[in-house]
C-alpha atoms as a PDB file:
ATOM      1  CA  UNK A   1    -220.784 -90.446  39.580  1.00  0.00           C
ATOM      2  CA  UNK A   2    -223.161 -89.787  43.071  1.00  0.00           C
ATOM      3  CA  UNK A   3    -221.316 -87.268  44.525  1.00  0.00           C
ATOM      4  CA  UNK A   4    -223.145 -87.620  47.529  1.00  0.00           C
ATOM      5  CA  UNK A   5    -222.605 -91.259  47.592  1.00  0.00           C
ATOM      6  CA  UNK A   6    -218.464 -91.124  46.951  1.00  0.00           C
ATOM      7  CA  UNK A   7    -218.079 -88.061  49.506  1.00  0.00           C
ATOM      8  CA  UNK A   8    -219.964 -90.344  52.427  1.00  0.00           C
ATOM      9  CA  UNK A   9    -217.821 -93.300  51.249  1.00  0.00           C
ATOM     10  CA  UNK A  10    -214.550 -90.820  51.252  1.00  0.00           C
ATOM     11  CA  UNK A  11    -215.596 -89.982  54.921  1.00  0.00           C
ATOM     12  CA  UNK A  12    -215.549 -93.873  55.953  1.00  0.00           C
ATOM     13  CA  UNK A  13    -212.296 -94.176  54.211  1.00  0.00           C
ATOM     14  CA  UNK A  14    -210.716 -91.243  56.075  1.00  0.00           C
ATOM     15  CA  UNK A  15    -212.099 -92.630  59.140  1.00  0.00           C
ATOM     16  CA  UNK A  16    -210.602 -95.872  58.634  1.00  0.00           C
ATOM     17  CA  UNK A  17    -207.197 -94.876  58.152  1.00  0.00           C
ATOM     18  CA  UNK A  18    -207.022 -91.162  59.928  1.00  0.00           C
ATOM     19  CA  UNK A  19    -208.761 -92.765  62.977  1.00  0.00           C
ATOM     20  CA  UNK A  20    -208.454 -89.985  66.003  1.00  0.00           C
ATOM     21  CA  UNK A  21    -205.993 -88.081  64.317  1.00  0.00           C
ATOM     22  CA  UNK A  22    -202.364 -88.565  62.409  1.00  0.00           C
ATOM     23  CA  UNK A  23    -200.061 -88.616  64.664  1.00  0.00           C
ATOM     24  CA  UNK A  24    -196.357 -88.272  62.386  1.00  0.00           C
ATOM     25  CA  UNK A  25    -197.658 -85.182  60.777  1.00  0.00           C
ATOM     26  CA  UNK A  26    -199.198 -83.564  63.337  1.00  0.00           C
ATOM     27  CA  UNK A  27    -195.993 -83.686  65.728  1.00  0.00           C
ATOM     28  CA  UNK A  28    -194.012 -82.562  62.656  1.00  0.00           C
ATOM     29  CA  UNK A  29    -195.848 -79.652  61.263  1.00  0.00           C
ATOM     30  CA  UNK A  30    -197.999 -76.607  62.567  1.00  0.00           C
ATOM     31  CA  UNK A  31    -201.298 -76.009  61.599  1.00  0.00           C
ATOM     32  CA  UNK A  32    -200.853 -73.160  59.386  1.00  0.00           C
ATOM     33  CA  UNK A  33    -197.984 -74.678  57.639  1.00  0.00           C
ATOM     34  CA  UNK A  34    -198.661 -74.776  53.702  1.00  0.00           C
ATOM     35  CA  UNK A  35    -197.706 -76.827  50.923  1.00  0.00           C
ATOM     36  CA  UNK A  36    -198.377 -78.751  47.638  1.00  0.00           C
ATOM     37  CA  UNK A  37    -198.790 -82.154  46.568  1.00  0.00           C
ATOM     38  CA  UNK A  38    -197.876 -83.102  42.685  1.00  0.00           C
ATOM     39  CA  UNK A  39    -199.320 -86.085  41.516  1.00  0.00           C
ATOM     40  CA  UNK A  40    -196.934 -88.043  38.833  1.00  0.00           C
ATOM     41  CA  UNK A  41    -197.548 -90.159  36.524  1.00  0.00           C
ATOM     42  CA  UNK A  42    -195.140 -92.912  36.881  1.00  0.00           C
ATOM     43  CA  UNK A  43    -196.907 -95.185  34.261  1.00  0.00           C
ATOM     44  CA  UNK A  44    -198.390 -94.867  31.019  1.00  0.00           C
ATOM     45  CA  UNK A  45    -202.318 -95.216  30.987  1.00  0.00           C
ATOM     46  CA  UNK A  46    -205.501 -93.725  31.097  1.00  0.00           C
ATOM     47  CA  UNK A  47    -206.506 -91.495  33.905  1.00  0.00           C
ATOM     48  CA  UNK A  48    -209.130 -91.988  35.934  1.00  0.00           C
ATOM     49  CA  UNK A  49    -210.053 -90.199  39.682  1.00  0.00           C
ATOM     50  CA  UNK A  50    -210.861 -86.497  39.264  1.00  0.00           C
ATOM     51  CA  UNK A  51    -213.949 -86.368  41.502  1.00  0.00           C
ATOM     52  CA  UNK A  52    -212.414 -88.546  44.136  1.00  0.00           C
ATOM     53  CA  UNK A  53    -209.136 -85.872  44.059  1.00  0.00           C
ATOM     54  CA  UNK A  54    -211.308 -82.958  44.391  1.00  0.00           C
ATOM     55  CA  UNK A  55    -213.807 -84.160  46.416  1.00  0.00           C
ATOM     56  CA  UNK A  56    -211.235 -86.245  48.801  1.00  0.00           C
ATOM     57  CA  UNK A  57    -208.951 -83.369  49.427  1.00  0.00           C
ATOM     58  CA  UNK A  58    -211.919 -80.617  50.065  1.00  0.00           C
ATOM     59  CA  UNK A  59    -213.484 -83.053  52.229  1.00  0.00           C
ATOM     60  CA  UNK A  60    -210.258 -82.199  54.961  1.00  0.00           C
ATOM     61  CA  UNK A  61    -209.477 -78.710  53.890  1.00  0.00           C
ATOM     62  CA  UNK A  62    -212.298 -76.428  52.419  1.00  0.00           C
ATOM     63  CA  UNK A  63    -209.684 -74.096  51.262  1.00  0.00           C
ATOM     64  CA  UNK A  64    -207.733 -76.527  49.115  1.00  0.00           C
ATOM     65  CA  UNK A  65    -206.865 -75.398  45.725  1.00  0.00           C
ATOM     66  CA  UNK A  66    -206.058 -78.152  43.180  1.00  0.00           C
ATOM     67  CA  UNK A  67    -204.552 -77.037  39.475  1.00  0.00           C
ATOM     68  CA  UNK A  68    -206.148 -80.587  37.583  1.00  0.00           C
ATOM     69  CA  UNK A  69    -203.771 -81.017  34.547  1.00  0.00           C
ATOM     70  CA  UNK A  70    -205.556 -84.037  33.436  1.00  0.00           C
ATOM     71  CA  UNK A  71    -208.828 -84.894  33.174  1.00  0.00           C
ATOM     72  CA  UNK A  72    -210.824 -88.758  33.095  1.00  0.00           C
ATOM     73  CA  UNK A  73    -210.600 -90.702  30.458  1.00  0.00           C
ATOM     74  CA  UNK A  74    -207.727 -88.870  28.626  1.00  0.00           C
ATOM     75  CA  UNK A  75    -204.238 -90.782  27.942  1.00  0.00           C
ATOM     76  CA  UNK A  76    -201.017 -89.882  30.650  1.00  0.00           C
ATOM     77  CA  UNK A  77    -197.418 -90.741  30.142  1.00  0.00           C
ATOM     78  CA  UNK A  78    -194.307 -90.964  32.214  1.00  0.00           C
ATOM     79  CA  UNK A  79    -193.378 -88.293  33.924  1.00  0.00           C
ATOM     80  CA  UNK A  80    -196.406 -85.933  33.340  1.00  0.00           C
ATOM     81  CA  UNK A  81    -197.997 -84.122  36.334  1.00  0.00           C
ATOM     82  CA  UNK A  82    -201.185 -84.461  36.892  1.00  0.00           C
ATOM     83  CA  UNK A  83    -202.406 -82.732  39.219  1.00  0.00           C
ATOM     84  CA  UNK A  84    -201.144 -80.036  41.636  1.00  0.00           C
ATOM     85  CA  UNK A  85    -202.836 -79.684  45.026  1.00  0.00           C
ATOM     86  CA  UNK A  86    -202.169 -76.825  47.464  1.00  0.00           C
ATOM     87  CA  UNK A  87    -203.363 -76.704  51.388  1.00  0.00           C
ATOM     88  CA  UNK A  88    -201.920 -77.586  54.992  1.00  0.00           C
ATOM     89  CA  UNK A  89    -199.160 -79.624  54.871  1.00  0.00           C
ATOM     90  CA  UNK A  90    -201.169 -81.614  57.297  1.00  0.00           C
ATOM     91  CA  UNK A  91    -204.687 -82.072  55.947  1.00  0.00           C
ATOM     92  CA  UNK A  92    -202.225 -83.173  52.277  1.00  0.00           C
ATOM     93  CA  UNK A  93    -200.665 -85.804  53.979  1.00  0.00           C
ATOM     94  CA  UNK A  94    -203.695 -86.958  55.662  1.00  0.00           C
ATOM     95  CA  UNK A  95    -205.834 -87.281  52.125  1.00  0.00           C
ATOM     96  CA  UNK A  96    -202.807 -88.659  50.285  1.00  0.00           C
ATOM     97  CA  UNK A  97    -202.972 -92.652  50.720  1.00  0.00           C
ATOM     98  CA  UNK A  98    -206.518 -92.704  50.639  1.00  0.00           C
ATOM     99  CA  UNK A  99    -206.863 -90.495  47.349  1.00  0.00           C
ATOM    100  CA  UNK A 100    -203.711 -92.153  45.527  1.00  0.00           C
ATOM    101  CA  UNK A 101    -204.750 -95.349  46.077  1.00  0.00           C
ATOM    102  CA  UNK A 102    -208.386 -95.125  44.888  1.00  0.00           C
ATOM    103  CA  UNK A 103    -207.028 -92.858  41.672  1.00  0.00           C
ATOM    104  CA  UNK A 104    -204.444 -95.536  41.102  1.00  0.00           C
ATOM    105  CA  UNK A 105    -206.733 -98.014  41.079  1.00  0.00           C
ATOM    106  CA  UNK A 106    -209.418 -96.266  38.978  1.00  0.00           C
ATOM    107  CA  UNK A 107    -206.934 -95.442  36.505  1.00  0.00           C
ATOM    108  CA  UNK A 108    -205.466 -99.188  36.435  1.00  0.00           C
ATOM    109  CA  UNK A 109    -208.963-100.336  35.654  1.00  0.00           C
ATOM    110  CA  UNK A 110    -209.545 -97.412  33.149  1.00  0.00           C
ATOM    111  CA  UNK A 111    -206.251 -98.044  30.976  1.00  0.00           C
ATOM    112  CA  UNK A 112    -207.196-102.317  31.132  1.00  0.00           C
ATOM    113  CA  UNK A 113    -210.824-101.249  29.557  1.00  0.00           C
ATOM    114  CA  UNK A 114    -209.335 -99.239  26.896  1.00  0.00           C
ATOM    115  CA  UNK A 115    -206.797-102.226  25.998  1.00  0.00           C
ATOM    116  CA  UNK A 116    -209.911-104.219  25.910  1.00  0.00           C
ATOM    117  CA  UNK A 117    -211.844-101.250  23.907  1.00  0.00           C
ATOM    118  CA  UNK A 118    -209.141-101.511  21.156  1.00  0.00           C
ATOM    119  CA  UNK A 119    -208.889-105.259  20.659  1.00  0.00           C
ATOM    120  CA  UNK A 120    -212.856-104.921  19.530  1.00  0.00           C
ATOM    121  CA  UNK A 121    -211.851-101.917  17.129  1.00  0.00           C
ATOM    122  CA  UNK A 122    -213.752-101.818  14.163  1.00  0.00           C
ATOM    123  CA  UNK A 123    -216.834-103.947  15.315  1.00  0.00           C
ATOM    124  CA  UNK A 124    -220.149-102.917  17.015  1.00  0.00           C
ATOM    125  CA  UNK A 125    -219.439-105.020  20.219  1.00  0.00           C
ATOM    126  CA  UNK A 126    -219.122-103.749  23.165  1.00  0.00           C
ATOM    127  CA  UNK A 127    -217.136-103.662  26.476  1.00  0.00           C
ATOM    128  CA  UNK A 128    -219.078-104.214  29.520  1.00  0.00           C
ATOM    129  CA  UNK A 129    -217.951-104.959  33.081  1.00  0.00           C
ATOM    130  CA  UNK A 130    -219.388-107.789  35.786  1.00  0.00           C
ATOM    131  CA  UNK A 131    -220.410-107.621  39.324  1.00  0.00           C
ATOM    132  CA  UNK A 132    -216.823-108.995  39.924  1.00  0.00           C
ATOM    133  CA  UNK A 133    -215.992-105.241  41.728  1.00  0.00           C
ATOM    134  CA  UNK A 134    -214.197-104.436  45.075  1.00  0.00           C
ATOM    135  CA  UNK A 135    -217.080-104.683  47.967  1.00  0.00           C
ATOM    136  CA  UNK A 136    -217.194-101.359  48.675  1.00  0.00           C
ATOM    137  CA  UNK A 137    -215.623 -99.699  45.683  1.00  0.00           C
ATOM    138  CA  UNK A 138    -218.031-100.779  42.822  1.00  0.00           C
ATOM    139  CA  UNK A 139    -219.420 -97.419  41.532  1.00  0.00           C
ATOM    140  CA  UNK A 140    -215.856 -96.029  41.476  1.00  0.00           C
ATOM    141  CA  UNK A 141    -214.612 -99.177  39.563  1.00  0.00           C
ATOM    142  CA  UNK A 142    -217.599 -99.149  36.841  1.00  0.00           C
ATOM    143  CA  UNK A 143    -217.093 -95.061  36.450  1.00  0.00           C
ATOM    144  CA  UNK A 144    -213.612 -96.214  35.606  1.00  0.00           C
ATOM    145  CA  UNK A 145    -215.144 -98.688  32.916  1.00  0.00           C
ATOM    146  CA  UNK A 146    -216.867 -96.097  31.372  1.00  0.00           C
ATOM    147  CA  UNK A 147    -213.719 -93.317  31.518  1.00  0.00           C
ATOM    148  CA  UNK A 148    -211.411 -96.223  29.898  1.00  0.00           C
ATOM    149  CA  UNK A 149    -214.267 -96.524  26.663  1.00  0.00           C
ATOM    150  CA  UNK A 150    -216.408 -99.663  28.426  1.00  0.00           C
ATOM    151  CA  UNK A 151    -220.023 -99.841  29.631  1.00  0.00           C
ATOM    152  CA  UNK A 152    -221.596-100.834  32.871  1.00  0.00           C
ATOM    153  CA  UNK A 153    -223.540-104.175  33.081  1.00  0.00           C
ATOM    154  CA  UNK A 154    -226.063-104.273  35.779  1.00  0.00           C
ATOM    155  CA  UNK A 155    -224.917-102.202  38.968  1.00  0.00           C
ATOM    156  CA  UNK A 156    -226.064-105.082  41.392  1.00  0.00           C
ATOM    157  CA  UNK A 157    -228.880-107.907  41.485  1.00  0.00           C
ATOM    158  CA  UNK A 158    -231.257-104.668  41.944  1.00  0.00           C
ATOM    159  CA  UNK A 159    -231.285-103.478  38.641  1.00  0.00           C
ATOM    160  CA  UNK A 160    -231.579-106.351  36.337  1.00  0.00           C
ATOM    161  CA  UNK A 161    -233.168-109.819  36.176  1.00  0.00           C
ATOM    162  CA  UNK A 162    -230.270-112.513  35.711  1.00  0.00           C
ATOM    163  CA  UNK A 163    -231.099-115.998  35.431  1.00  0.00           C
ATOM    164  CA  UNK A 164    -228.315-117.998  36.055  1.00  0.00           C
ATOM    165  CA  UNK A 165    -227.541-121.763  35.807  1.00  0.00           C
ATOM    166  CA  UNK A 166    -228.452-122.410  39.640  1.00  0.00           C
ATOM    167  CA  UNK A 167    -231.712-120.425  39.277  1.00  0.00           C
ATOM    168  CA  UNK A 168    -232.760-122.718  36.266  1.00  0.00           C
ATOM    169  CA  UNK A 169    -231.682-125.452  37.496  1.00  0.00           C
ATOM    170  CA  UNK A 170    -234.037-124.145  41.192  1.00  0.00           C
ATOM    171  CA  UNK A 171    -236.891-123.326  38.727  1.00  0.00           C
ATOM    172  CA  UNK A 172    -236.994-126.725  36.605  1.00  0.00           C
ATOM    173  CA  UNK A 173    -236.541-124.860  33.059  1.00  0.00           C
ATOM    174  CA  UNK A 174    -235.571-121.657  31.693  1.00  0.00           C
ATOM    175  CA  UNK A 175    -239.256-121.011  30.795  1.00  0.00           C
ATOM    176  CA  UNK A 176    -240.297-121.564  34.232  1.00  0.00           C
ATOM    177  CA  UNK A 177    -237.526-119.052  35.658  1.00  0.00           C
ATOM    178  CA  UNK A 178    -238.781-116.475  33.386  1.00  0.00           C
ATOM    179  CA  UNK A 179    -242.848-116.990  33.767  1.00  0.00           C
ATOM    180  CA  UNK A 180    -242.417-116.531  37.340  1.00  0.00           C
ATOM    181  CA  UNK A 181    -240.100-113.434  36.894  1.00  0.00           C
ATOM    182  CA  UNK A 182    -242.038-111.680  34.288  1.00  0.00           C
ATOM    183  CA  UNK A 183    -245.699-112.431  36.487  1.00  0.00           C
ATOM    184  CA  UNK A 184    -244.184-110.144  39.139  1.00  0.00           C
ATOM    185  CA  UNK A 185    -241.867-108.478  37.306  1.00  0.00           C
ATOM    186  CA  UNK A 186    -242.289-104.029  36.310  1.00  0.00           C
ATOM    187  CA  UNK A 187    -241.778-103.559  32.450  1.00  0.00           C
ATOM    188  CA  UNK A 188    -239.080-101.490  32.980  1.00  0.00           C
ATOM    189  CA  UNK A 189    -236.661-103.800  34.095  1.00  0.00           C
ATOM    190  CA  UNK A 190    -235.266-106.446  31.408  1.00  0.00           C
ATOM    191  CA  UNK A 191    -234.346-110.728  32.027  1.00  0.00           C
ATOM    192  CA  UNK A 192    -231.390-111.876  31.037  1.00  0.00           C
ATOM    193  CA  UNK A 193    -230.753-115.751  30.791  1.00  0.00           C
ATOM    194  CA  UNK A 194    -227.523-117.319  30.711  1.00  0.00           C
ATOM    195  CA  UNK A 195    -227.631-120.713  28.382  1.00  0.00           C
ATOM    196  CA  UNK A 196    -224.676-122.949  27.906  1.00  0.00           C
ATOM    197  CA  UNK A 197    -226.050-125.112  25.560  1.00  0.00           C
ATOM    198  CA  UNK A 198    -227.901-124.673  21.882  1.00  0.00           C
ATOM    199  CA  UNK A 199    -231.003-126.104  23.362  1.00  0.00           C
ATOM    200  CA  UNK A 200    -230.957-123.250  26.225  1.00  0.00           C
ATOM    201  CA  UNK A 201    -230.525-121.036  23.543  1.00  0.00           C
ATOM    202  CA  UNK A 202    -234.080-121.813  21.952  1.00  0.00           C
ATOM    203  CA  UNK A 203    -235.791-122.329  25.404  1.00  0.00           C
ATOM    204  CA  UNK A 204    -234.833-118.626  26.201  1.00  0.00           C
ATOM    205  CA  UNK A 205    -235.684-117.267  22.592  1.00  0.00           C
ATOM    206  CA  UNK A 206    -239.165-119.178  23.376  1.00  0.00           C
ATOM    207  CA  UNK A 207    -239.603-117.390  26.682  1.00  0.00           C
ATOM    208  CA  UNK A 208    -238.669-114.277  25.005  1.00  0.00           C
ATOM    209  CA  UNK A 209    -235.717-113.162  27.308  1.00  0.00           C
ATOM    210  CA  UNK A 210    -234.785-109.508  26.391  1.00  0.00           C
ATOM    211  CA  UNK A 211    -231.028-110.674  26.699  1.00  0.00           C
ATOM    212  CA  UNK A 212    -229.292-114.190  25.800  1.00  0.00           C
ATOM    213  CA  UNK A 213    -226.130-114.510  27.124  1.00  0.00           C
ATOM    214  CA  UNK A 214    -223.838-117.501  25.539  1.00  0.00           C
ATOM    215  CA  UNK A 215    -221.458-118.352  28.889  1.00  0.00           C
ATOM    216  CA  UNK A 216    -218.051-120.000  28.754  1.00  0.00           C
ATOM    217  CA  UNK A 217    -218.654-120.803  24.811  1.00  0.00           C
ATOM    218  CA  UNK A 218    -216.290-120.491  22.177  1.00  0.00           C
ATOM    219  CA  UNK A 219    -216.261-118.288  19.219  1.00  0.00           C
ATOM    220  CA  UNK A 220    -217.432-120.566  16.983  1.00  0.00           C
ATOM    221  CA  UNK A 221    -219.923-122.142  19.165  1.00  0.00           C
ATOM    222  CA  UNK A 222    -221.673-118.150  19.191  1.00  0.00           C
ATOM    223  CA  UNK A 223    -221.080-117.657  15.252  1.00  0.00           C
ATOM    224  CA  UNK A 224    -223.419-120.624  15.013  1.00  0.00           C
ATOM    225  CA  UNK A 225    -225.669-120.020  17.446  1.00  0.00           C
ATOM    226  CA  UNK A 226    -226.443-116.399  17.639  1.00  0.00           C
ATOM    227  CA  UNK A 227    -227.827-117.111  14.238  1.00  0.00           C
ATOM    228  CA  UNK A 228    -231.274-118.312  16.413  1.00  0.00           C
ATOM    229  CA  UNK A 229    -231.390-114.923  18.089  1.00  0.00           C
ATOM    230  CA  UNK A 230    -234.343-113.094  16.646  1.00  0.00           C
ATOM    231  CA  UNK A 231    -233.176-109.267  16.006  1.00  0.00           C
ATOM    232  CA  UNK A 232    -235.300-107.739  18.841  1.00  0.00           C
ATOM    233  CA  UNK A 233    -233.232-110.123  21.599  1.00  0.00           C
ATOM    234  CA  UNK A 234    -229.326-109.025  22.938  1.00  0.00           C
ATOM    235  CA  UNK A 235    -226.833-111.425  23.140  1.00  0.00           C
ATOM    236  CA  UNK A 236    -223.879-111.535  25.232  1.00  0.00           C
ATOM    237  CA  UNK A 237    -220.527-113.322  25.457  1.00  0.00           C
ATOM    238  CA  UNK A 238    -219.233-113.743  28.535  1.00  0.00           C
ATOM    239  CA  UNK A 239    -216.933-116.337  30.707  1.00  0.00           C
ATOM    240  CA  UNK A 240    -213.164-117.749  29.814  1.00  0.00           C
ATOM    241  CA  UNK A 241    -212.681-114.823  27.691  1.00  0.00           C
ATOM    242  CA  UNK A 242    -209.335-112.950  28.415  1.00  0.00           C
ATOM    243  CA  UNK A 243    -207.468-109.875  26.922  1.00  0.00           C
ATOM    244  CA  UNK A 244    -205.418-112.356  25.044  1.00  0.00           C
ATOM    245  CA  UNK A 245    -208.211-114.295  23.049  1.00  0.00           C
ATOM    246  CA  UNK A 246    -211.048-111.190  23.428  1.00  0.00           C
ATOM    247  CA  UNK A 247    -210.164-110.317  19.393  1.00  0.00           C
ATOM    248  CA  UNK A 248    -210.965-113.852  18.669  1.00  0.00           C
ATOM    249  CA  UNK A 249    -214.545-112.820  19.695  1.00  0.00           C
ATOM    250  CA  UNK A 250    -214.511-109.575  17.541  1.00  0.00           C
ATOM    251  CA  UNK A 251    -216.440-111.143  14.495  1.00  0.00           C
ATOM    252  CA  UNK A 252    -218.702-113.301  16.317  1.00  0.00           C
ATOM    253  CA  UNK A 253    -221.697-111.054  16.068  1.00  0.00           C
ATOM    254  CA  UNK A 254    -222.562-110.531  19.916  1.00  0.00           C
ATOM    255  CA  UNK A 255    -223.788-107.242  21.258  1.00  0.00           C
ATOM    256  CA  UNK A 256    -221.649-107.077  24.411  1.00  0.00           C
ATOM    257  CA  UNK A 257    -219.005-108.615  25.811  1.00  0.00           C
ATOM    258  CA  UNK A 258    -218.876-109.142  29.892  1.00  0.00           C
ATOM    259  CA  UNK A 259    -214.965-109.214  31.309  1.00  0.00           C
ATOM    260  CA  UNK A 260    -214.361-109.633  34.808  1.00  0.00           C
ATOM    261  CA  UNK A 261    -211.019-109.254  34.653  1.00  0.00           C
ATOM    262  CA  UNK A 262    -211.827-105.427  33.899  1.00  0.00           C
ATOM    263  CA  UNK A 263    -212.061-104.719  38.098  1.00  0.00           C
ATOM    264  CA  UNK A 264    -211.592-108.567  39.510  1.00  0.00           C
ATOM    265  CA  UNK A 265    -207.480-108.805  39.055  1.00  0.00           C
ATOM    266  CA  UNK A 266    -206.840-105.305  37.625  1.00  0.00           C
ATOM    267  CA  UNK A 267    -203.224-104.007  38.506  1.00  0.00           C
ATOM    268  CA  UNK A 268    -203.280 -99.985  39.688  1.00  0.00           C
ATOM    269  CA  UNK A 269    -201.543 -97.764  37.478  1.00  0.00           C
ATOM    270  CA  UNK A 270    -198.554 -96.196  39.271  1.00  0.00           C
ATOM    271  CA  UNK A 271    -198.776 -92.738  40.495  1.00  0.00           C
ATOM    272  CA  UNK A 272    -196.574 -90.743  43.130  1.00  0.00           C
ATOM    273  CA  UNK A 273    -197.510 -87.851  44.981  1.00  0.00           C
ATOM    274  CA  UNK A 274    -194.089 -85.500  45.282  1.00  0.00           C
ATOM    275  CA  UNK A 275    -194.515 -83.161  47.965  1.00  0.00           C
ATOM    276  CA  UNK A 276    -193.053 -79.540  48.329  1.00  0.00           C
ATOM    277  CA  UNK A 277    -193.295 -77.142  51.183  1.00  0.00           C
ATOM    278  CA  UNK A 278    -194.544 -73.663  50.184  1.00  0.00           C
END
């Protein structure tokens, strides 16, 4: 997590929704007026949000003081608290939706990757996310991956080479695509081609991608072809797959497995924030 990067991102959210200044609890409550936020779990999961708590809170109040009972990654039940935050009544209910929405939403995605994590249980494949993230939110989405047992793809078309169908299809031929990426291309960043077909398969073993990925095929279709794939080359299974058939995929021999549905359609895990005036 860039702590630099999430506390200017808090900033813009606070912006957005504090705008010149909250109005309710400012008519309400004095300055000095103190209090404490509990956050309850009203769902079972996995939790996910730590950093944004702290940091969001801190960000209003430098003399917050927040008790975290829970920590990323570990499992919460109904009822438990998880964490207790003490300040202004004010600056608390001026963090709240802000905070509670981005932890819900971390810890929704968190819980779906460890559902995901556990259908592949007892294999070496494993759980990666897609580019499919909230504009805006995608390093607190893919740190939510990684807290729920997944692993990050590429963070954005900076980081990785990805040649997809309309880039072939641009290019003439996989092994066109990939000459003209790996002529300008610094060794330390790796090419990844997407092939739908068996033929595809062999043109990107022949160009010597460091990644095949085997998109929108069907178990069997990867059982038989990842058999091409030299040892040196990943492969990846990716497209149509869904937390219903992802076990079906479990002996099929693939290094990774790409879901968007990780951070695309996620549902938030249900927190509350009970307040109580000190």
């Amino acid at each position: 997590m860039n702590k630099l990067k999430l506390r200017l991102q808090l900033e813009q959210y606070f912006l957005e929704d504090i705008g010149e200044r909250d109005v309710t609890s400012e008519l309400i409550f004095g300055e000095e007026e103190k209090g404490e936020m509990v956050f309850i779990a009203k769902e079972s999961g996995v939790f996910c949000g730590e950093e944004v708590i702290r940091t969001g809170f801190s960000l209003l109040d430098e003399q917050i003081q927040i008790e975290q009972h829970v920590k990323d990654g570990e499992r919460i039940e109904i009822g438990q608290r998880l964490v207790v935050v003490k300040g202004t009544v004010t600056n608390l209910l001026k963090a709240e939706r802000v905070v509670l929405n981005l932890v819900q939403r971390m810890s929704g995605i968190a819980t779906k990757t460890s559902e995901a994590v556990k259908q592949l249980s007892g294999s070496r494949t494993k759980v990666v996310d897609t580019r499919k993230t909230t504009p805006g939110l995608r390093m607190l989405e893919k740190f939510a991956v990684r807290c729920g047992g997944g692993f990050n793809h590429r963070f954005g078309l900076y980081d990785a080479v990805m040649i997809k169908d309309n880039h072939i299809s641009f290019a003439g031929s996989i092994e066109n695509a990939v000459e003209r990426v790996r002529s300008n291309l610094g060794h330390m960043v790796k090419v990844e081609v997407e092939t739908e077909t068996k033929q595809q398969v062999i043109e990107a073993i022949e160009a010597k991608a460091d990644v095949i990925m085997f998109d929108n095929r069907t178990p069997e279709e990867i059982k038989e072809w990842i058999k091409l794939v030299p040892t040196g080359i990943m492969t990846e299974a990716s497209g149509g797959i869904t937390l219903d058939n992802l076990a079906s995929y479990k002996d099929t021999g693939v290094d990774v497995i790409s879901l968007g549905f990780l951070t695309h359609s996620v549902k938030a895990l249900d927190i509350s924030a009970k307040v109580n005036v000190l």
